[in-house]
Protein backbone atom coordinates (compact mmCIF):
# COMPACT_ATOMS: atom_id res chain seq x y z
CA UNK A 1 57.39 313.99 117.47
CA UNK A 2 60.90 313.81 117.83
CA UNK A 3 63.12 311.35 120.23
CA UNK A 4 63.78 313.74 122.50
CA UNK A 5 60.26 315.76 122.94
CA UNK A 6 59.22 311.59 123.68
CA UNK A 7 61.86 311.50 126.44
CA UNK A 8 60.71 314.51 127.73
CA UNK A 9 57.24 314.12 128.27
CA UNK A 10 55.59 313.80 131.51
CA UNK A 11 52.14 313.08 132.24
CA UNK A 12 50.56 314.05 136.00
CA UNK A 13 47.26 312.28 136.42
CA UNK A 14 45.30 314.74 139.18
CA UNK A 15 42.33 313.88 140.91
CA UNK A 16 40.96 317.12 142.73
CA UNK A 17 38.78 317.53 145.57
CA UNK A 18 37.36 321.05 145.74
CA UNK A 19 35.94 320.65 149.16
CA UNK A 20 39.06 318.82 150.97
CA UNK A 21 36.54 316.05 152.35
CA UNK A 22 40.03 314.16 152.20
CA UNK A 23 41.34 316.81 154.94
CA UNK A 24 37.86 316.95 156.72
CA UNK A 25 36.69 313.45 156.82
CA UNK A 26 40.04 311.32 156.74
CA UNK A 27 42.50 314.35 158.07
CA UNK A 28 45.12 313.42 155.76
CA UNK A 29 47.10 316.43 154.34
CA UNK A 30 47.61 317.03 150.85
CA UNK A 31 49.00 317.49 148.06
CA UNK A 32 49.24 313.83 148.23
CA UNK A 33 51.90 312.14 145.29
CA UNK A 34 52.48 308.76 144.68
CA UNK A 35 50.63 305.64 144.31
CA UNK A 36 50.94 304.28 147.37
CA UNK A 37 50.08 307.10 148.95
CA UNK A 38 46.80 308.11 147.38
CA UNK A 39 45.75 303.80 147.81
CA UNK A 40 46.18 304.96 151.30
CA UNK A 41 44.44 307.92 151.42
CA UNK A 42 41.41 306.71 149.25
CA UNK A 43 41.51 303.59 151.30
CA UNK A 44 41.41 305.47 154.89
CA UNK A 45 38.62 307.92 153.60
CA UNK A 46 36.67 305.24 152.20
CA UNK A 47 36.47 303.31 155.31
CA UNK A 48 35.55 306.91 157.33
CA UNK A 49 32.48 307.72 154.39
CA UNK A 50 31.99 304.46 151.85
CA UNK A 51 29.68 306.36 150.64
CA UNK A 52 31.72 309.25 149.92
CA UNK A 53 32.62 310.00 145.67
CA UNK A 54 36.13 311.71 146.48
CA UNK A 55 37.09 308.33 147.36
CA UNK A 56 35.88 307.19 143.88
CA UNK A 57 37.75 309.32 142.01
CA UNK A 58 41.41 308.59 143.86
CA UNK A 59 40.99 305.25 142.91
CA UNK A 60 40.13 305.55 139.43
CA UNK A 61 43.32 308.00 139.40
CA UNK A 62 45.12 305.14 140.61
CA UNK A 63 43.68 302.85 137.79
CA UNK A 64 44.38 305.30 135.10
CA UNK A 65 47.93 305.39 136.31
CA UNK A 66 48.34 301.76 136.18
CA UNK A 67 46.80 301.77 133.00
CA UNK A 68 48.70 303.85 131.45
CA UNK A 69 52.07 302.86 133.35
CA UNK A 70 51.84 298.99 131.84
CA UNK A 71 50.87 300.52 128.47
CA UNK A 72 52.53 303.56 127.47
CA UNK A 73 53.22 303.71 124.08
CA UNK A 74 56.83 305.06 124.32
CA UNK A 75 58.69 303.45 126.99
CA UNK A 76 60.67 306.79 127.84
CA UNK A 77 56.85 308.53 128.51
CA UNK A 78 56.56 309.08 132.55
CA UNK A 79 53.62 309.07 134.29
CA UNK A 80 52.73 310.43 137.69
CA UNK A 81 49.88 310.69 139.87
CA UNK A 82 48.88 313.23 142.43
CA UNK A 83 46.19 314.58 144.49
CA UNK A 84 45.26 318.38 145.60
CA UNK A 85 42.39 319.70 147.56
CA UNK A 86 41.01 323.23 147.87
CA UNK A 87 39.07 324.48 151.48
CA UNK A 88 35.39 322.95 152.70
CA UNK A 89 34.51 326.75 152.75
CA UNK A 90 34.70 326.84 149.27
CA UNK A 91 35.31 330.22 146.76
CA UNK A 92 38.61 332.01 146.52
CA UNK A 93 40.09 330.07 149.60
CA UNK A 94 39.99 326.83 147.67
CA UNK A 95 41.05 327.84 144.51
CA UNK A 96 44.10 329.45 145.68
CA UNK A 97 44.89 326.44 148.08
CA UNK A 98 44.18 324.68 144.75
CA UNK A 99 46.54 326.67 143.12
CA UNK A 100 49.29 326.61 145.18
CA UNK A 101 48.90 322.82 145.37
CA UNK A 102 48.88 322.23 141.77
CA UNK A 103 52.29 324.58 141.84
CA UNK A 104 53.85 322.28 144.52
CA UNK A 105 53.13 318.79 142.79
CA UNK A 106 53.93 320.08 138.88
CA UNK A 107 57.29 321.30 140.78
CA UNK A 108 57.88 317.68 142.38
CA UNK A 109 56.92 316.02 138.89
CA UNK A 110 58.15 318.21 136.32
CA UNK A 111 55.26 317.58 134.39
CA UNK A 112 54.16 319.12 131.46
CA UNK A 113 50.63 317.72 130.71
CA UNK A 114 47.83 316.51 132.66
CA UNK A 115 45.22 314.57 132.91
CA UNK A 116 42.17 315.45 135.19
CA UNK A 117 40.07 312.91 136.95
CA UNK A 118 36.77 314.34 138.11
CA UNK A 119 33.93 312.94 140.70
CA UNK A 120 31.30 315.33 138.99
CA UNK A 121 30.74 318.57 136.80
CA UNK A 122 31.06 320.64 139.96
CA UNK A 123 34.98 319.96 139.68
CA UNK A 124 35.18 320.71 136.05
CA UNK A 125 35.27 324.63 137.18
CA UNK A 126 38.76 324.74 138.20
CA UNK A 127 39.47 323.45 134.70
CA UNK A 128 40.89 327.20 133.78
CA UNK A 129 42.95 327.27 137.10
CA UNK A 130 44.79 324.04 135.97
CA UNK A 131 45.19 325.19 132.20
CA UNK A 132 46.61 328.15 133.36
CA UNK A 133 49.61 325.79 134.59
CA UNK A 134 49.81 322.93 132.33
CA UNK A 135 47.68 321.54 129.09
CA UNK A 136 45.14 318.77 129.47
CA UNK A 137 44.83 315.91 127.27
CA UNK A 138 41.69 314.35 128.80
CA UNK A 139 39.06 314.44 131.28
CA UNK A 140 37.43 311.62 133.10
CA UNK A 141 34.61 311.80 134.82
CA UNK A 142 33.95 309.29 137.82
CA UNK A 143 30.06 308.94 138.59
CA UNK A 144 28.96 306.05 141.05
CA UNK A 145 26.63 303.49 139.56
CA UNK A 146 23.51 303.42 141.32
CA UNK A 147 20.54 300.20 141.11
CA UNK A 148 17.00 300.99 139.52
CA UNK A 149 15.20 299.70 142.22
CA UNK A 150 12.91 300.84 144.79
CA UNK A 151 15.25 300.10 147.10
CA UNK A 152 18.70 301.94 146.45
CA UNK A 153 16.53 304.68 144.89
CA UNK A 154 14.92 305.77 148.68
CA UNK A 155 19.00 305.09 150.12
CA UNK A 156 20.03 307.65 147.56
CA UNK A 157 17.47 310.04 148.74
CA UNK A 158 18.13 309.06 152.32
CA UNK A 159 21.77 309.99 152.02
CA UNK A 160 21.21 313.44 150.25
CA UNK A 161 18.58 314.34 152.57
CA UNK A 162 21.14 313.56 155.26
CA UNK A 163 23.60 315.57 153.43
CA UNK A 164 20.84 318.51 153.30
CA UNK A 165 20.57 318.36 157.51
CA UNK A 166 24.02 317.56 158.32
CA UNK A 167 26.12 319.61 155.55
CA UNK A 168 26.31 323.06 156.41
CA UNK A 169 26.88 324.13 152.85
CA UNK A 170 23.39 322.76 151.77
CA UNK A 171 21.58 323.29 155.03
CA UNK A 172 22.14 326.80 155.53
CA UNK A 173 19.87 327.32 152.64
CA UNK A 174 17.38 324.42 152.47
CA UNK A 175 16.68 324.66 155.82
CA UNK A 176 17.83 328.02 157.48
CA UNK A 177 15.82 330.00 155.02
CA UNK A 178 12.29 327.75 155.12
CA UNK A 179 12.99 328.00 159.19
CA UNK A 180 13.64 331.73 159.53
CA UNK A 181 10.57 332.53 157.24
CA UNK A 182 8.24 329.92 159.73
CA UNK A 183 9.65 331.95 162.56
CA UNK A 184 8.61 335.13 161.45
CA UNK A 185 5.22 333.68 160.46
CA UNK A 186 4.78 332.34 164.14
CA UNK A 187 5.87 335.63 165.25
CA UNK A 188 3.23 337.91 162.89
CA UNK A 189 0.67 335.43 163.81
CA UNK A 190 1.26 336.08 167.70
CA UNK A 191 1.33 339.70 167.37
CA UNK A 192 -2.10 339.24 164.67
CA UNK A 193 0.45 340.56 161.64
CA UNK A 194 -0.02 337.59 159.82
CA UNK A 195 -1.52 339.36 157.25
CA UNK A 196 2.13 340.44 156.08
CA UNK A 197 3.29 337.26 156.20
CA UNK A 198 3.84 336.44 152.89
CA UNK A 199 6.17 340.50 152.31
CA UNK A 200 7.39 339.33 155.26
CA UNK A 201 8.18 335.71 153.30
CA UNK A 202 9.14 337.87 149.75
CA UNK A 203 11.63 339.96 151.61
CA UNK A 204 13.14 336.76 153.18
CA UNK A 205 13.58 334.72 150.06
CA UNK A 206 14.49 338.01 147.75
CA UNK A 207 17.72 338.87 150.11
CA UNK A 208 18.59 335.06 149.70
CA UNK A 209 18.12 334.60 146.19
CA UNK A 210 20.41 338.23 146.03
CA UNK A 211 22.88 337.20 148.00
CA UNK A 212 23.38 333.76 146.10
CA UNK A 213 22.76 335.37 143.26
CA UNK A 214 25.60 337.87 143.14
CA UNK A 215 28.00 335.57 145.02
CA UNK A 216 27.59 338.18 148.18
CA UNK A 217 28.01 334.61 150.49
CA UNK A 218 30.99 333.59 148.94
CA UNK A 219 32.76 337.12 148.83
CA UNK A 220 31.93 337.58 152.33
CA UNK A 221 33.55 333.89 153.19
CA UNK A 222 36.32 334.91 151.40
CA UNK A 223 37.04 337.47 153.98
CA UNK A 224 36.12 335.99 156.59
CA UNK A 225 33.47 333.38 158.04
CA UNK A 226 31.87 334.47 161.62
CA UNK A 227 32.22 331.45 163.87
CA UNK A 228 28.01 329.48 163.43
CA UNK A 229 27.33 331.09 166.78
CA UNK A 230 28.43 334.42 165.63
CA UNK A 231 25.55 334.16 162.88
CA UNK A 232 22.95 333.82 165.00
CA UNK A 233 23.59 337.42 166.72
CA UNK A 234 24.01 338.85 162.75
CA UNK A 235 20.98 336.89 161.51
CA UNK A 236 19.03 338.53 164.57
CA UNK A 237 20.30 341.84 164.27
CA UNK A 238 19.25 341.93 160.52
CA UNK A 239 15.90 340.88 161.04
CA UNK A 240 16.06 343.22 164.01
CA UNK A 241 16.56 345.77 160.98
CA UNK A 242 14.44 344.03 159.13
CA UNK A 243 11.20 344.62 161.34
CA UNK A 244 11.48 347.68 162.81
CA UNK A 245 12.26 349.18 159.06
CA UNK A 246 8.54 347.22 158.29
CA UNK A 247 7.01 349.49 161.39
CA UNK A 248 8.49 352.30 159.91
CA UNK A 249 6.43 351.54 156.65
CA UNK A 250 3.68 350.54 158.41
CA UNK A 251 3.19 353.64 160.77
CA UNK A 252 4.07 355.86 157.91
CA UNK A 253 2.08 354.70 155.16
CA UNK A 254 -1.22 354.31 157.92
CA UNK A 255 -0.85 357.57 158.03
CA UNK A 256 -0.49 358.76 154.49
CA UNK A 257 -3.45 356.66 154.00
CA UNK A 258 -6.60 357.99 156.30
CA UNK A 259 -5.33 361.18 154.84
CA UNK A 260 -4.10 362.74 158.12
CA UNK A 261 -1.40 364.60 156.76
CA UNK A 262 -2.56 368.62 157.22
CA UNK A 263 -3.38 370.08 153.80
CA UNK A 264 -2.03 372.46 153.04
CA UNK A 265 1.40 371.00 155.02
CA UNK A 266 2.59 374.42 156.75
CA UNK A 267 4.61 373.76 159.70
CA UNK A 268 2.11 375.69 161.94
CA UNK A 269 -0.04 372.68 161.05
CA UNK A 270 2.61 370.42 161.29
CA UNK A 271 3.23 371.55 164.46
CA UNK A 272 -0.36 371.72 165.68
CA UNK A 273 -0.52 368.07 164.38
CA UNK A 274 3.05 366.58 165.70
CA UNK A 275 1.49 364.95 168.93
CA UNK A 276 -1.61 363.18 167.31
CA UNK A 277 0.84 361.84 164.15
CA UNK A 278 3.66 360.47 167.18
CA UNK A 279 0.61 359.07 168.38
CA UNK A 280 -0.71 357.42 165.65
CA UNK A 281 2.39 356.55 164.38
CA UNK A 282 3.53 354.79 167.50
CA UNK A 283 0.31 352.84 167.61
CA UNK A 284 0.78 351.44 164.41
CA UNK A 285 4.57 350.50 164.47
CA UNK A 286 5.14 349.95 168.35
CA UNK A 287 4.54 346.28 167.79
CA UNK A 288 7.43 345.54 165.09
CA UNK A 289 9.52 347.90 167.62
CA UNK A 290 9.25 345.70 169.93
CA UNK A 291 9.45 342.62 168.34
CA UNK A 292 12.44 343.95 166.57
CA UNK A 293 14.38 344.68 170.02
CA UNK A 294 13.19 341.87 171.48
CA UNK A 295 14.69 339.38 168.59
CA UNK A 296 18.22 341.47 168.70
CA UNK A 297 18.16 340.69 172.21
CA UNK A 298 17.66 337.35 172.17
CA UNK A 299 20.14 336.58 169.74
CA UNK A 300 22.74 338.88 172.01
CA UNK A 301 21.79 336.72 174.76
CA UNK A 302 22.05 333.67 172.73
CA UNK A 303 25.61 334.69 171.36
CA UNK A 304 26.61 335.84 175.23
CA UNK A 305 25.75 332.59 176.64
CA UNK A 306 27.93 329.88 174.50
CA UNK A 307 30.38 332.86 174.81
CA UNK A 308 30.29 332.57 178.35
CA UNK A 309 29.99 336.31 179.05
CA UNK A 310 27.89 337.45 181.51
CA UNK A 311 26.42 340.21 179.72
CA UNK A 312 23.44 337.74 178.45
CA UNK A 313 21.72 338.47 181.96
CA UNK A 314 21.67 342.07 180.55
CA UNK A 315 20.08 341.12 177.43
CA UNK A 316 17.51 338.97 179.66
CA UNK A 317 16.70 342.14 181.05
CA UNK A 318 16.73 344.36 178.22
CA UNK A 319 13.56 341.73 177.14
CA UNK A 320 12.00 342.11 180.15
CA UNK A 321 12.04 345.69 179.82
CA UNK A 322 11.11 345.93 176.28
CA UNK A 323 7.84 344.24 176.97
CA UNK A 324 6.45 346.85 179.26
CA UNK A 325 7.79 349.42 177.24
CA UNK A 326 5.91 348.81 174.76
CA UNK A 327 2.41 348.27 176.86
CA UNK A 328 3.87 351.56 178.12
CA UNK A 329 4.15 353.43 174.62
CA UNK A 330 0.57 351.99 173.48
CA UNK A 331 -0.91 353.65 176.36
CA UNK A 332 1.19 357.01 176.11
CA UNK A 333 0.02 356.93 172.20
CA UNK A 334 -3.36 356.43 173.21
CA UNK A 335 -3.34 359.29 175.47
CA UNK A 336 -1.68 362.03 172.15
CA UNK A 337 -4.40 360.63 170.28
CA UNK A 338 -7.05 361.00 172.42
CA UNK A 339 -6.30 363.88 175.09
CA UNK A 340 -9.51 363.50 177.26
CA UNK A 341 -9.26 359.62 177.52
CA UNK A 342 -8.25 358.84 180.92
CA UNK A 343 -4.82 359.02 182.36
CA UNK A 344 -5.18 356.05 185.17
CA UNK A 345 -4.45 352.85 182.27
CA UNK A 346 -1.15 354.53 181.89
CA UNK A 347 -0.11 355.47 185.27
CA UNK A 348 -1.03 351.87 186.01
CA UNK A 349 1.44 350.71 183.25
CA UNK A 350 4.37 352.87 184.12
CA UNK A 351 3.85 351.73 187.77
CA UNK A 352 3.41 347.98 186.93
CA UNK A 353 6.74 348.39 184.62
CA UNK A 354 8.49 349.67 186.96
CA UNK A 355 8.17 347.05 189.30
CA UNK A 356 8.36 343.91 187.15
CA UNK A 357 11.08 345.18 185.64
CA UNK A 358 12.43 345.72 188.98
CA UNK A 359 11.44 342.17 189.99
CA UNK A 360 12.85 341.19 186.74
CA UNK A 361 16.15 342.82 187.70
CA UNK A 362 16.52 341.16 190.92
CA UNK A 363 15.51 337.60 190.07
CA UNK A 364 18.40 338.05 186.91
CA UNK A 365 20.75 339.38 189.37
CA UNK A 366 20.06 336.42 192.05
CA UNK A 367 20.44 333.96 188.80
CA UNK A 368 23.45 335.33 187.84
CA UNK A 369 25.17 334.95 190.92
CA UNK A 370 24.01 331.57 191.21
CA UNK A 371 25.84 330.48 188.00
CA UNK A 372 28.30 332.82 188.52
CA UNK A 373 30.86 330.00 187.73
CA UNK A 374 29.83 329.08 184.20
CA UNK A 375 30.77 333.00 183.01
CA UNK A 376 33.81 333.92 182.76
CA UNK A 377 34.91 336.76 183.92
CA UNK A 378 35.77 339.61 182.46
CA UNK A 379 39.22 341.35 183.14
């Protein structure tokens, strides 16, 4: 190497932090250059999370620039040391914050090699994003030393099991799944479904393991990421979907099997046949109907309420109303199945729906005016 490729070299040490916990936990900005900067910045999120390995890895940056500051082997070599962060909502956002980052402090230190200090593998992906912008002569790889015993083993597990409550990035999965599918189970077994629990359970756990799978999540966030309550109503809604497309099956595929299809299907027989199949059809899917509209309704009214919009009483109501529609529908199927079977169970129904749900209406209406001042209202 000649004299003046010697003078012209320039080394950045980077530490990266994928997830910004340096923006999220210590609300410091970054890129973040200089020494005394990044002692600050480790130092600050240290004290906020001690436990935290971001913090780690800025201060082994800072040792590896002191290191190799006191014992360069050319004295004309420059080194510098920086830090960049990408977005706690990971994918595309962070790797082009990431990006644009790495373009801002390779512009401030004229750089034109790097070295790459690392908390864990996880990091190690954006390895092609940096490449792309300058060569790296070494990786180091900071992981925090942990005792054998008994003792600092259960803290470990203590602290990722709090990460797996409190992190919404782990949580979303190891516990939003396992709750949703215990939900539907308590659900089935109320309504004596539980005998399709566990399609009910496949279904659940096949969507997640697609979505993950094909990065649906992340392409999704990438666009953009419904506010947590906002969830709720789209979790709802799709198992809304989700049930009343299982009803569907169910009513359908009763049918096709007791064989009640006419034979041969002409649509004089069809026709001579519609009201008994409605009936028989609604008997078997009016249940997941229900349960379907009723769940979409909740989470509306859910969703309305920490929205503040009064239109959650109307979701109360639409409940109220989908419960003795249903009792309603079992005895109108009831009666297509069975013409001769007595008419007074569902004249009884229709007039008992009509005035609980007119009860219903009333007591909603009186509640609503009585916290009339916690909606807002709507222009």
């Amino acid at each position: 190497m000649t004299q003046t490729e010697e003078s012209s070299k320039r080394t950045l040490i980077l530490c990266v932090d994928h997830d910004d916990d340096i923006g999220v936990k210590a609300s410091v900005e970054t890129p973040i250059f200089g020494r005394s900067e990044i002692l600050a910045a480790a130092t600050k999120l240290a004290l906020v999370d001690p436990e935290e390995a971001d913090a780690n890895a800025m201060f082994e940056a800072i040792r590896t620039f002191d290191h190799f500051s006191t014992r360069s082997l050319s004295p004309s070599q420059e080194f510098h040391v920086a830090v960049i962060a990408g977005s706690e909502r990971g994918g595309l956002e962070a790797d082009e914050r990431l990006y644009r980052e790495l373009d801002e402090v390779v512009e401030a230190s004229l750089a034109n090699e790097a070295i790459l200090i690392t908390d864990g593998f996880a990091d190690e992906t954006l390895i092609p994003v940096i490449q792309s912008r300058l060569p790296l002569v070494s990786i180091r790889r900071v992981v925090v030393k942990h005792s054998e015993s008994i003792e600092e083993t259960a803290a470990v597990f203590s602290r990722y099991a709090k990460m797996l409550v409190e992190d919404p990035r782990y949580s979303r999965v190891g516990l939003g799944v396992p709750g949703l599918i215990l939900i539907m189970l308590g659900i089935l077994w109320y309504f004596d479904l539980l005998v399709y629990g566990g399609i009910t359970s496949l279904i659940i756990l096949g969507l997640t393991l697609l979505v993950k799978g094909f990065g649906i999540d992340r392409r999704l966030l990438a666009l953009r990421v419904p506010e947590p309550i906002e969830q709720i109503r789209i979790l709802a809604t799709l198992a809304a979907i989700g049930m009343i497309v299982i009803g569907i099956f169910l009513g359908g595929s009763y049918i096709e099997r007791h064989g009640l299809i006419p034979s041969p299907l002409t649509l004089q027989a069809l026709l001579g046949q519609l009201l008994y199949l409605i009936g028989v059809f609604t008997q078997q899917a009016m249940d997941l109907f229900t349960l379907g509209a009723c769940t979409y309704l909740i989470g509306s009214a859910i969703y309305y309420y920490f929205k503040r919009n009064a239109r959650m009483w109307r979701m109360i109501e639409g409940v109220i109303v989908s419960i003795w529609a249903r009792e309603i529908g079992i005895r109108a199927a009831v009666m297509l199945v069975e013409p001769h079977s007595p008419v007074f169970p569902l004249v009884v129904s229709v007039l008992l729906g009509i005035s609980v749900s007119t009860l219903a209406i009333i007591l909603v209406f009186a509640l609503s005016r009585r916290f009339s001042d916690y909606f807002i209202k709507e222009s």
